[in-house]
PDB file of N, CA and C in Angstrom:
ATOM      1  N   UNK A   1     -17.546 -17.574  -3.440  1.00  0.00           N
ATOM      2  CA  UNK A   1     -17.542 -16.576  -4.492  1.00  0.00           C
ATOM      3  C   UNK A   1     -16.996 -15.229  -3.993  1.00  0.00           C
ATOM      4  N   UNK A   2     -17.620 -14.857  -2.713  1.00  0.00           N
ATOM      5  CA  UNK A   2     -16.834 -13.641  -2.110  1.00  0.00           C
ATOM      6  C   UNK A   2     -15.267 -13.813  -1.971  1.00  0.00           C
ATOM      7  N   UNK A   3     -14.548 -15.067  -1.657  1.00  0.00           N
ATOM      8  CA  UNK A   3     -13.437 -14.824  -1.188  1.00  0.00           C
ATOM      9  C   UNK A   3     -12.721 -14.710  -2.691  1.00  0.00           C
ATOM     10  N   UNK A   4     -13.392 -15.025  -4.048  1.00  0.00           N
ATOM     11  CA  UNK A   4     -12.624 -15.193  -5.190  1.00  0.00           C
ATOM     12  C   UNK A   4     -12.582 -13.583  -5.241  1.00  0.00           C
ATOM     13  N   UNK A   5     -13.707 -12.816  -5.498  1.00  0.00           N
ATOM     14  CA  UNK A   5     -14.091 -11.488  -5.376  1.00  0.00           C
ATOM     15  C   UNK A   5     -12.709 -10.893  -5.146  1.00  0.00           C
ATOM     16  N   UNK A   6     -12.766 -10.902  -3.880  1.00  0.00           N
ATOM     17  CA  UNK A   6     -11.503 -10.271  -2.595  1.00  0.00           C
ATOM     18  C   UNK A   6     -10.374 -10.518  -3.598  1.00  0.00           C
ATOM     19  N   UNK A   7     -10.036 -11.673  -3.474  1.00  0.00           N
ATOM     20  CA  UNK A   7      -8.612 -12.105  -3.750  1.00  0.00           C
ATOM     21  C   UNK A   7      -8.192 -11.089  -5.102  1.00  0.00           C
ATOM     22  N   UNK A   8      -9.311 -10.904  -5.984  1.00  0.00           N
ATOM     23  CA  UNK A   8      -9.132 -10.539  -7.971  1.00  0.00           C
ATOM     24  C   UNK A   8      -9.092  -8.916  -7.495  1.00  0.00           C
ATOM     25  N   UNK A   9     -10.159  -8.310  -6.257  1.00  0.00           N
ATOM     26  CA  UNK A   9      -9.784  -7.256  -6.182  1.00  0.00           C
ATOM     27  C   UNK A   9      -8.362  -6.753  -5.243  1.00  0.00           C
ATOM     28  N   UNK A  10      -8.170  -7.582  -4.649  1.00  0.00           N
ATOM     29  CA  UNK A  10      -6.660  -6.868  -3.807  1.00  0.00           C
ATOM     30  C   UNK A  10      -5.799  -7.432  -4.807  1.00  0.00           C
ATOM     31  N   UNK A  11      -5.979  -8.315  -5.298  1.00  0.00           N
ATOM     32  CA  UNK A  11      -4.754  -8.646  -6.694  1.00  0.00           C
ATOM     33  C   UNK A  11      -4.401  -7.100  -7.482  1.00  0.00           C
ATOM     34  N   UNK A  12      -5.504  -7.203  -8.300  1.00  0.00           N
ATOM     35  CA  UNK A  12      -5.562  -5.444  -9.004  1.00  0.00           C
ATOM     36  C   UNK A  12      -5.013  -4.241  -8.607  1.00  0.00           C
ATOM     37  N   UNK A  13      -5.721  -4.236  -6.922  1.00  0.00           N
ATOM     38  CA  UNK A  13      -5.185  -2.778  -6.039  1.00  0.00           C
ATOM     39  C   UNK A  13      -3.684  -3.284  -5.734  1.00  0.00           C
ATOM     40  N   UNK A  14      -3.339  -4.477  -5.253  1.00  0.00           N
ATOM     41  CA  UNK A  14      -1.714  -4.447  -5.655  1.00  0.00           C
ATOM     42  C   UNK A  14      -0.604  -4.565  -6.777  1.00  0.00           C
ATOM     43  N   UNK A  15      -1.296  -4.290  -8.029  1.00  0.00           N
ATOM     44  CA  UNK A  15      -0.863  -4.341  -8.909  1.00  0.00           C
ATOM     45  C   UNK A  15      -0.823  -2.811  -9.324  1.00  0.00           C
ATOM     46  N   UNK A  16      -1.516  -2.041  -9.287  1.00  0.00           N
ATOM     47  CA  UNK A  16      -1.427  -0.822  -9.307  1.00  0.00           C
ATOM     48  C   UNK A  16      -0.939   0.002  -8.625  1.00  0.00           C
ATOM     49  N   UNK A  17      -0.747  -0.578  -7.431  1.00  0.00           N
ATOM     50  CA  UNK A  17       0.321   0.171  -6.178  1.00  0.00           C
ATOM     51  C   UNK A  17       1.381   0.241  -6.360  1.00  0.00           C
ATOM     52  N   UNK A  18       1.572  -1.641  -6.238  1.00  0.00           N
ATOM     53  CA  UNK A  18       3.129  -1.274  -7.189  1.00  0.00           C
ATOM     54  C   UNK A  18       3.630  -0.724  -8.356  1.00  0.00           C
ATOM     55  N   UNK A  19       2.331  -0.642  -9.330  1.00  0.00           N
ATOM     56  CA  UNK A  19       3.004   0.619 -10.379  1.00  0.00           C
ATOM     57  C   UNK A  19       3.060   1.942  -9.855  1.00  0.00           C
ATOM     58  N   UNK A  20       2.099   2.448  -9.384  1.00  0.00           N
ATOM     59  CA  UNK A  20       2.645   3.527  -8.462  1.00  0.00           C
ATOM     60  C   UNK A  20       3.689   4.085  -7.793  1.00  0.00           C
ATOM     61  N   UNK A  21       4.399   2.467  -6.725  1.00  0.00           N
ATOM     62  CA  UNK A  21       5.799   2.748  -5.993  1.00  0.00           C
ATOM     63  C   UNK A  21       6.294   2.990  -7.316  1.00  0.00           C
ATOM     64  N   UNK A  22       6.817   1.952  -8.248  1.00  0.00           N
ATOM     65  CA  UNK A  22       7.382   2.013  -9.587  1.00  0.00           C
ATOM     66  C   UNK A  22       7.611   3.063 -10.092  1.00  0.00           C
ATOM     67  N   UNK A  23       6.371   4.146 -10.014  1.00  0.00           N
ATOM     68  CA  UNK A  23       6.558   5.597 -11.018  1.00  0.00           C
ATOM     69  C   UNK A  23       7.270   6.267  -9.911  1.00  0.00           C
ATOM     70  N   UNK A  24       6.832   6.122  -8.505  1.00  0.00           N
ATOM     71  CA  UNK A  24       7.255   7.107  -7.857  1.00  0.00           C
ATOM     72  C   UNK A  24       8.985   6.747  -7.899  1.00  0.00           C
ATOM     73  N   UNK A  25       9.199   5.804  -7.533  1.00  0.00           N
ATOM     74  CA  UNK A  25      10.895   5.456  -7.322  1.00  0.00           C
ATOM     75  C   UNK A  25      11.598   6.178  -9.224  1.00  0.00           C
ATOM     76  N   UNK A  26      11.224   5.839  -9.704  1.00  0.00           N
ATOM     77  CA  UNK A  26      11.918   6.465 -11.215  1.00  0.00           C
ATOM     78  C   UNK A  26      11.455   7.903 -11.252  1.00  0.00           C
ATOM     79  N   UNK A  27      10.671   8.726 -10.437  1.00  0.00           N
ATOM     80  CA  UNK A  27      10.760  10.146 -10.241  1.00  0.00           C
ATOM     81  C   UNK A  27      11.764  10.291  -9.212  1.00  0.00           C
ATOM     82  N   UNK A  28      12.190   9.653  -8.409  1.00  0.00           N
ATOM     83  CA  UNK A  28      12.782   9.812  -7.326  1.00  0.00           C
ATOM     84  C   UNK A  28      14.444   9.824  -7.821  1.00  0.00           C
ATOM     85  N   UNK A  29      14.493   8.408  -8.460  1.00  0.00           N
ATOM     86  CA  UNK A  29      15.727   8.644  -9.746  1.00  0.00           C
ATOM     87  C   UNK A  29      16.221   9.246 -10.496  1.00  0.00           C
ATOM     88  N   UNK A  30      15.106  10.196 -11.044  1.00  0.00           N
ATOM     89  CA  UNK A  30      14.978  11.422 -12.438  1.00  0.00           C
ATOM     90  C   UNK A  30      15.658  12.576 -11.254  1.00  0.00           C
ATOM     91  N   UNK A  31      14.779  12.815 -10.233  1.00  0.00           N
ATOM     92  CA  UNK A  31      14.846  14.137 -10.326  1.00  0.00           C
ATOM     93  C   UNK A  31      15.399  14.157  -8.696  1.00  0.00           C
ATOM     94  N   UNK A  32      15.703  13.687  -7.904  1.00  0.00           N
ATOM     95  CA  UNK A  32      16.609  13.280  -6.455  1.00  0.00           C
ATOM     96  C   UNK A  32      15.276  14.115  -5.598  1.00  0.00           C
ATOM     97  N   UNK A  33      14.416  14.438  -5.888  1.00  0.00           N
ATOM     98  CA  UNK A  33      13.411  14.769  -4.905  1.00  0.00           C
ATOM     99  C   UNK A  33      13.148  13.751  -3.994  1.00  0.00           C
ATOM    100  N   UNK A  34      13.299  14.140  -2.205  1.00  0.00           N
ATOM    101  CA  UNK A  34      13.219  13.300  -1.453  1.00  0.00           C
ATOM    102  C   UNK A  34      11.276  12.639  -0.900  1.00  0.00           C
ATOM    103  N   UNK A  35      10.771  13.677  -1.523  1.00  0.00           N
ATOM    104  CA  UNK A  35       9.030  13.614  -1.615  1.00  0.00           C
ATOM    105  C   UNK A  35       9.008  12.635  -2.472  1.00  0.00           C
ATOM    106  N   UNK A  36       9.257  12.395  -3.650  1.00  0.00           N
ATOM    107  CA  UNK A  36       9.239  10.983  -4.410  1.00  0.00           C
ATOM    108  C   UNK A  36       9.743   9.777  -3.969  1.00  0.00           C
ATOM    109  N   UNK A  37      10.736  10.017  -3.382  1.00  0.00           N
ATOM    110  CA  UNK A  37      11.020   8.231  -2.094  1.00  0.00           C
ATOM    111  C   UNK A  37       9.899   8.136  -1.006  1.00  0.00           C
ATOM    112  N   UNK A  38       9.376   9.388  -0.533  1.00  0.00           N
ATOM    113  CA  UNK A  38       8.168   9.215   0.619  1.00  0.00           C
ATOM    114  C   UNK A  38       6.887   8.733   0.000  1.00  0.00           C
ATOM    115  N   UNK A  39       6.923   9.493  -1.440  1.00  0.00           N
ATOM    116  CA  UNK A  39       5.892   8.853  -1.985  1.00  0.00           C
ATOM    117  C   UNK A  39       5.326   7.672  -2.048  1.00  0.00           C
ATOM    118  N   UNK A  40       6.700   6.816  -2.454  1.00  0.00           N
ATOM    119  CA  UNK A  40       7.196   5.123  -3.004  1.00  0.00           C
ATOM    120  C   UNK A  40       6.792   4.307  -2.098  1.00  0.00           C
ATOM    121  N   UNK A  41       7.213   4.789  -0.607  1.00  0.00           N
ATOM    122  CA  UNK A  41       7.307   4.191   1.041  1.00  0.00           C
ATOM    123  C   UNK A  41       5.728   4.296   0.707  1.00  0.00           C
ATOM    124  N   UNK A  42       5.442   5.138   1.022  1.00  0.00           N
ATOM    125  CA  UNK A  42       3.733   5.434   1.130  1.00  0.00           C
ATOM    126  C   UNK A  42       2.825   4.678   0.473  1.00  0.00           C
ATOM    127  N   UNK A  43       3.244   4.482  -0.670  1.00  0.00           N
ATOM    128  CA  UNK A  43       2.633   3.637  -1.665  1.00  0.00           C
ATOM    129  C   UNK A  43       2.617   1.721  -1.075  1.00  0.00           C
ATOM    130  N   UNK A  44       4.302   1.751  -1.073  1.00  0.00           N
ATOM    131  CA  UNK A  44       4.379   0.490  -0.985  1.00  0.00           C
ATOM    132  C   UNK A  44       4.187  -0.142   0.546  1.00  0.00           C
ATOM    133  N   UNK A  45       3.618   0.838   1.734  1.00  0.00           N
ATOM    134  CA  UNK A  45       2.985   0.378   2.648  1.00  0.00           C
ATOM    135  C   UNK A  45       1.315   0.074   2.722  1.00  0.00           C
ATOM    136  N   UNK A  46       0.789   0.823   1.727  1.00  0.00           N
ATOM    137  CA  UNK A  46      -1.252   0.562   1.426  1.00  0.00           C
ATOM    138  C   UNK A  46      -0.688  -0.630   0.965  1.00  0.00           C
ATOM    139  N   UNK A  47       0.614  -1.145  -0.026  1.00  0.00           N
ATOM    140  CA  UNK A  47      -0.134  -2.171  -0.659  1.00  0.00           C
ATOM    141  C   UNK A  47       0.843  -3.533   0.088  1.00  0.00           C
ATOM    142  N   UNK A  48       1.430  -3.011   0.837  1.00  0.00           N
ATOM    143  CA  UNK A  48       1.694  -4.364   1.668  1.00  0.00           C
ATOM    144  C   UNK A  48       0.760  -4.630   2.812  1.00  0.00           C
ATOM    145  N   UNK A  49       0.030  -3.488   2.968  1.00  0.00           N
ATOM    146  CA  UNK A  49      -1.360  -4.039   3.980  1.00  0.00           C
ATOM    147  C   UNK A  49      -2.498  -4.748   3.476  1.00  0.00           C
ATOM    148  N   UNK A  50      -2.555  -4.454   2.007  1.00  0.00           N
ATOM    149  CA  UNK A  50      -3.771  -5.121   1.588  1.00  0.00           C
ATOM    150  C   UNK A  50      -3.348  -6.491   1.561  1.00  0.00           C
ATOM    151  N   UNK A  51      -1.512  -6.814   1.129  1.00  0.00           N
ATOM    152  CA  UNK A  51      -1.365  -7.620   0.366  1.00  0.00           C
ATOM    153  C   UNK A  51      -1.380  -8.844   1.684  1.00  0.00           C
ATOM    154  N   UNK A  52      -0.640  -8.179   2.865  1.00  0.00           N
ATOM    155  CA  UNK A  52      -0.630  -8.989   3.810  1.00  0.00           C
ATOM    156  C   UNK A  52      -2.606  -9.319   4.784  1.00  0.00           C
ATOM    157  N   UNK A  53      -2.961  -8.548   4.578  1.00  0.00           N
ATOM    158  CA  UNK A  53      -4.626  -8.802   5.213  1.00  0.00           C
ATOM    159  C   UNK A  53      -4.964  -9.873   4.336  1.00  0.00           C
ATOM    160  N   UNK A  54      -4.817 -10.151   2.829  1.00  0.00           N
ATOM    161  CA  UNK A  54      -5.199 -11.007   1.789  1.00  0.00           C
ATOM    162  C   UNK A  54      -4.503 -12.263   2.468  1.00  0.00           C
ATOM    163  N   UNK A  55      -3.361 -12.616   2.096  1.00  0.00           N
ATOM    164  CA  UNK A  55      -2.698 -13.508   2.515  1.00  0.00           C
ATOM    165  C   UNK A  55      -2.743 -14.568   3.950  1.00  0.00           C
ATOM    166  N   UNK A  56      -2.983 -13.362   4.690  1.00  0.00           N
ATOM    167  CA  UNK A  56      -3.945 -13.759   6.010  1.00  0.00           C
ATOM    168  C   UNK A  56      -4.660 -14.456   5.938  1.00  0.00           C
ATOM    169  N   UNK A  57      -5.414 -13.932   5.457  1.00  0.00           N
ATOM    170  CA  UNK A  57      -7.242 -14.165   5.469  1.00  0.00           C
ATOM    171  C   UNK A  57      -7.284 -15.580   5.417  1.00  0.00           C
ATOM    172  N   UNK A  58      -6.334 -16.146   4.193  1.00  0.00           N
ATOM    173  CA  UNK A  58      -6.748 -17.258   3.624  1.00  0.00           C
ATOM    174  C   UNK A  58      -6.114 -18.404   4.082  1.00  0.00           C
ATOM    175  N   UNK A  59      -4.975 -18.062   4.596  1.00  0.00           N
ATOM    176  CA  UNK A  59      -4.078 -18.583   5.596  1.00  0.00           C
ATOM    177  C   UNK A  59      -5.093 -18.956   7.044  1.00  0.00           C
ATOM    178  N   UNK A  60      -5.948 -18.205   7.642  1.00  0.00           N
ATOM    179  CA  UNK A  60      -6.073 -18.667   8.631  1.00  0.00           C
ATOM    180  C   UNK A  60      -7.719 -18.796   8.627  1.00  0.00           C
ATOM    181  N   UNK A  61      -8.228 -18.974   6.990  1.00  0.00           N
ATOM    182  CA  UNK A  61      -9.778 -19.242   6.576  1.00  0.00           C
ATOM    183  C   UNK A  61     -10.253 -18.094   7.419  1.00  0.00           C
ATOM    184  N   UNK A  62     -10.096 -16.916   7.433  1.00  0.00           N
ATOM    185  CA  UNK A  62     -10.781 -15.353   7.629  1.00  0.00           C
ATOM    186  C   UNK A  62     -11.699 -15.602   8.930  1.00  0.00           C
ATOM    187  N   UNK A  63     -10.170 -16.346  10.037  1.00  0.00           N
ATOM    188  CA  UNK A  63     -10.651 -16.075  11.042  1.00  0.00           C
ATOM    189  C   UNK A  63      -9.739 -14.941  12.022  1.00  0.00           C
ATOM    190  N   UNK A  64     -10.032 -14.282  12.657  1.00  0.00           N
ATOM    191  CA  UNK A  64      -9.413 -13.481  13.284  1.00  0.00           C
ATOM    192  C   UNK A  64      -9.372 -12.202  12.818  1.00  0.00           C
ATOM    193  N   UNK A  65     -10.534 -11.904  12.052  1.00  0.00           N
ATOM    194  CA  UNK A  65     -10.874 -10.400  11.088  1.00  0.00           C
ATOM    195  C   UNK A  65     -10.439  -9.223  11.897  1.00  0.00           C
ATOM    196  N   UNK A  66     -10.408  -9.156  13.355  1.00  0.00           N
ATOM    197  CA  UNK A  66     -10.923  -7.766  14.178  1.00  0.00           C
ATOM    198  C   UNK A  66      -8.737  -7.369  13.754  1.00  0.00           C
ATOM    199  N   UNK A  67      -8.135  -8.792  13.919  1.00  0.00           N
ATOM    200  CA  UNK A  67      -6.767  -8.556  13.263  1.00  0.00           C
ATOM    201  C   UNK A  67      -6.185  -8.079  12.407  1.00  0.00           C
ATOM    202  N   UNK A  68      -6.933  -8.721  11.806  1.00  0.00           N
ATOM    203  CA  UNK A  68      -6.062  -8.621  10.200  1.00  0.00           C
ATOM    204  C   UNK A  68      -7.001  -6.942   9.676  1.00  0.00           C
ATOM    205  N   UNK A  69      -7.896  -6.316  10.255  1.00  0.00           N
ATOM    206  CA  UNK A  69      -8.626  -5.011   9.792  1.00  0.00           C
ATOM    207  C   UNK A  69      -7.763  -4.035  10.667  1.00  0.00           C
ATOM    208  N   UNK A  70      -7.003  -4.125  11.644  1.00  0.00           N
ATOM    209  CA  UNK A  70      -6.080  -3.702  13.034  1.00  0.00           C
ATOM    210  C   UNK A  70      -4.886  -3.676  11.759  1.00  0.00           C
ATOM    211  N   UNK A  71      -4.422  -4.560  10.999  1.00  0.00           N
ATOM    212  CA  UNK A  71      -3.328  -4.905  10.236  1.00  0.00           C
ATOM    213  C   UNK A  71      -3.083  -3.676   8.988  1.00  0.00           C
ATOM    214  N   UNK A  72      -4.173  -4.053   8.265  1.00  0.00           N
ATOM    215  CA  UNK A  72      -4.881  -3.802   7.183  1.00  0.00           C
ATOM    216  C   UNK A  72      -4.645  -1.918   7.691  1.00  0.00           C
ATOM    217  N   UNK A  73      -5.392  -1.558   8.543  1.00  0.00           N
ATOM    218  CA  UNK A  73      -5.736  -0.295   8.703  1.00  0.00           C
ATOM    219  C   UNK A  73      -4.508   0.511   8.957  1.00  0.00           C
ATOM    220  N   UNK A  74      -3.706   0.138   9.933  1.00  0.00           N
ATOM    221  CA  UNK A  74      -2.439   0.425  10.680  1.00  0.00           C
ATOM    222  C   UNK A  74      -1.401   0.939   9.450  1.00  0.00           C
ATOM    223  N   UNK A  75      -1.479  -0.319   8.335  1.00  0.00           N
ATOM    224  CA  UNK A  75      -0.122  -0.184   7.240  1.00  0.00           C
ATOM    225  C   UNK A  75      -0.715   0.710   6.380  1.00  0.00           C
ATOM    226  N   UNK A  76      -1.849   1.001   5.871  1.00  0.00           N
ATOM    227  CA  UNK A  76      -2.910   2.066   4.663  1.00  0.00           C
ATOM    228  C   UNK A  76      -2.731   2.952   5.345  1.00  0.00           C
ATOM    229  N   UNK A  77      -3.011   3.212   6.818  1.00  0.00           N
ATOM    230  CA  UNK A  77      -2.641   4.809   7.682  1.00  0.00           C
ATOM    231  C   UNK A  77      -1.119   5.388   7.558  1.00  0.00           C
ATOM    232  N   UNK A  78      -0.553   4.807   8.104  1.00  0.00           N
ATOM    233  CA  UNK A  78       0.762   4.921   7.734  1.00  0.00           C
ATOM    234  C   UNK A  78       1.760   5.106   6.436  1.00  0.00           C
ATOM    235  N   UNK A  79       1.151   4.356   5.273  1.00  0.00           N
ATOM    236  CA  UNK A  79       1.183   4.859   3.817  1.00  0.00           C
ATOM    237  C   UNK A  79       0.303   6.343   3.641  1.00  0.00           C
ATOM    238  N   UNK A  80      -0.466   6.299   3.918  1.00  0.00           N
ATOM    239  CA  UNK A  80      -1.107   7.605   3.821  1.00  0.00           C
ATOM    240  C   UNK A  80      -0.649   8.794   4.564  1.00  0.00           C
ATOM    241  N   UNK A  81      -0.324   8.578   5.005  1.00  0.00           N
ATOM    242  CA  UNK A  81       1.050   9.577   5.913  1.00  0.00           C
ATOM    243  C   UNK A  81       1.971  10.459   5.325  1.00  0.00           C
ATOM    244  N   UNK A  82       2.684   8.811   4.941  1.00  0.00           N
ATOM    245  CA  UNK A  82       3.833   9.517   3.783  1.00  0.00           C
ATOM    246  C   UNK A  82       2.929   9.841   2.852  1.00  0.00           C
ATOM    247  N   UNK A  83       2.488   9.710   1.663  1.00  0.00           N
ATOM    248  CA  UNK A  83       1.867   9.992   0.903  1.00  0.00           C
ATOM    249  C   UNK A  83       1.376  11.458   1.077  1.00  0.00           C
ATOM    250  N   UNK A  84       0.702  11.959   2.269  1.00  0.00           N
ATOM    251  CA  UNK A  84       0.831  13.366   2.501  1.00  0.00           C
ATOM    252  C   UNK A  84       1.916  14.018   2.770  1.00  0.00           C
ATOM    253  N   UNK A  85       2.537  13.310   3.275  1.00  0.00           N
ATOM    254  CA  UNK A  85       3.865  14.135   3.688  1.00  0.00           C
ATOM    255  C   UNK A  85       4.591  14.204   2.687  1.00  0.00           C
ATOM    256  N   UNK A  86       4.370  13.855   1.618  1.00  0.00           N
ATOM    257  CA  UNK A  86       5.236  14.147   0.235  1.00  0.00           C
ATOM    258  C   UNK A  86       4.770  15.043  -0.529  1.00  0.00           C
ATOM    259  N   UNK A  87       3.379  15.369  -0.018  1.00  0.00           N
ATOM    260  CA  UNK A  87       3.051  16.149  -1.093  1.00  0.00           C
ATOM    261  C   UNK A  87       2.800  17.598  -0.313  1.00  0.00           C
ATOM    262  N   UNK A  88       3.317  17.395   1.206  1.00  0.00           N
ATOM    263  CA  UNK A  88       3.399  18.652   1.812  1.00  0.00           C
ATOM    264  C   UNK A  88       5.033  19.060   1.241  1.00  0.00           C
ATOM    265  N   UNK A  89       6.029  18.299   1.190  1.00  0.00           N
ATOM    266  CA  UNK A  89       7.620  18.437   1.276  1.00  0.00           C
ATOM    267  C   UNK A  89       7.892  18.602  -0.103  1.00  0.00           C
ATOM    268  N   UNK A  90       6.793  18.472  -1.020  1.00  0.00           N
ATOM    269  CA  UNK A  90       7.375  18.259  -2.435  1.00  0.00           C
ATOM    270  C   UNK A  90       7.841  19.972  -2.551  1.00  0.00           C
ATOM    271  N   UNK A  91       7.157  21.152  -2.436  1.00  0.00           N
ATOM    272  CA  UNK A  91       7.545  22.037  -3.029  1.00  0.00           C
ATOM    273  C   UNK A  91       8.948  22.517  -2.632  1.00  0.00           C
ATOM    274  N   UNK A  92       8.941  21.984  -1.068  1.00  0.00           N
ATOM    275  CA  UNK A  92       9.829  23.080   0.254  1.00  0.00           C
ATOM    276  C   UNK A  92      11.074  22.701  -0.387  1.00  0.00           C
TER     277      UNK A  92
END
């Protein structure tokens, strides 16, 4: 029951991420602000970490956790990065 849990919630959080990259890339289109492509990156690295820790998991029956949380953490840090760094660069 937990792993159905997981799966319906990283489904969702990557479904919303990618609407996120989505808005950000068509601001990035609209208006050539280079903070809206960092945004997009930013975005679409949280949700290739969740998407890849998910995929994992189940792939290798959620063994090797201390990994895939090393995985998981590494790609959400790094999205979060950009994600600040866009919203430091947006005004400059």
């Amino acid at each position: 029951m937990i792993e159905l849990l997981y799966a319906i919630l990283t489904l969702v959080f990557v479904v919303a991420g990618l609407t996120m990259v989505g808005m950000a890339m068509r601001a990035y289109v609209q208006t050539s602000r280079r903070a809206m492509l960092h945004l997009s990156v930013g975005f679409a690295l949280a949700v290739a970490g969740a998407a890849a820790t998910m995929i994992s998991a189940f792939i290798t029956g959620f063994d090797g956790t201390r990994g895939l949380l090393l995985v998981n953490s590494g790609l959400t840090t790094f999205g979060y990065l950009f994600v600040m760094y866009s919203l430091v660069t947006y005004q400059a």
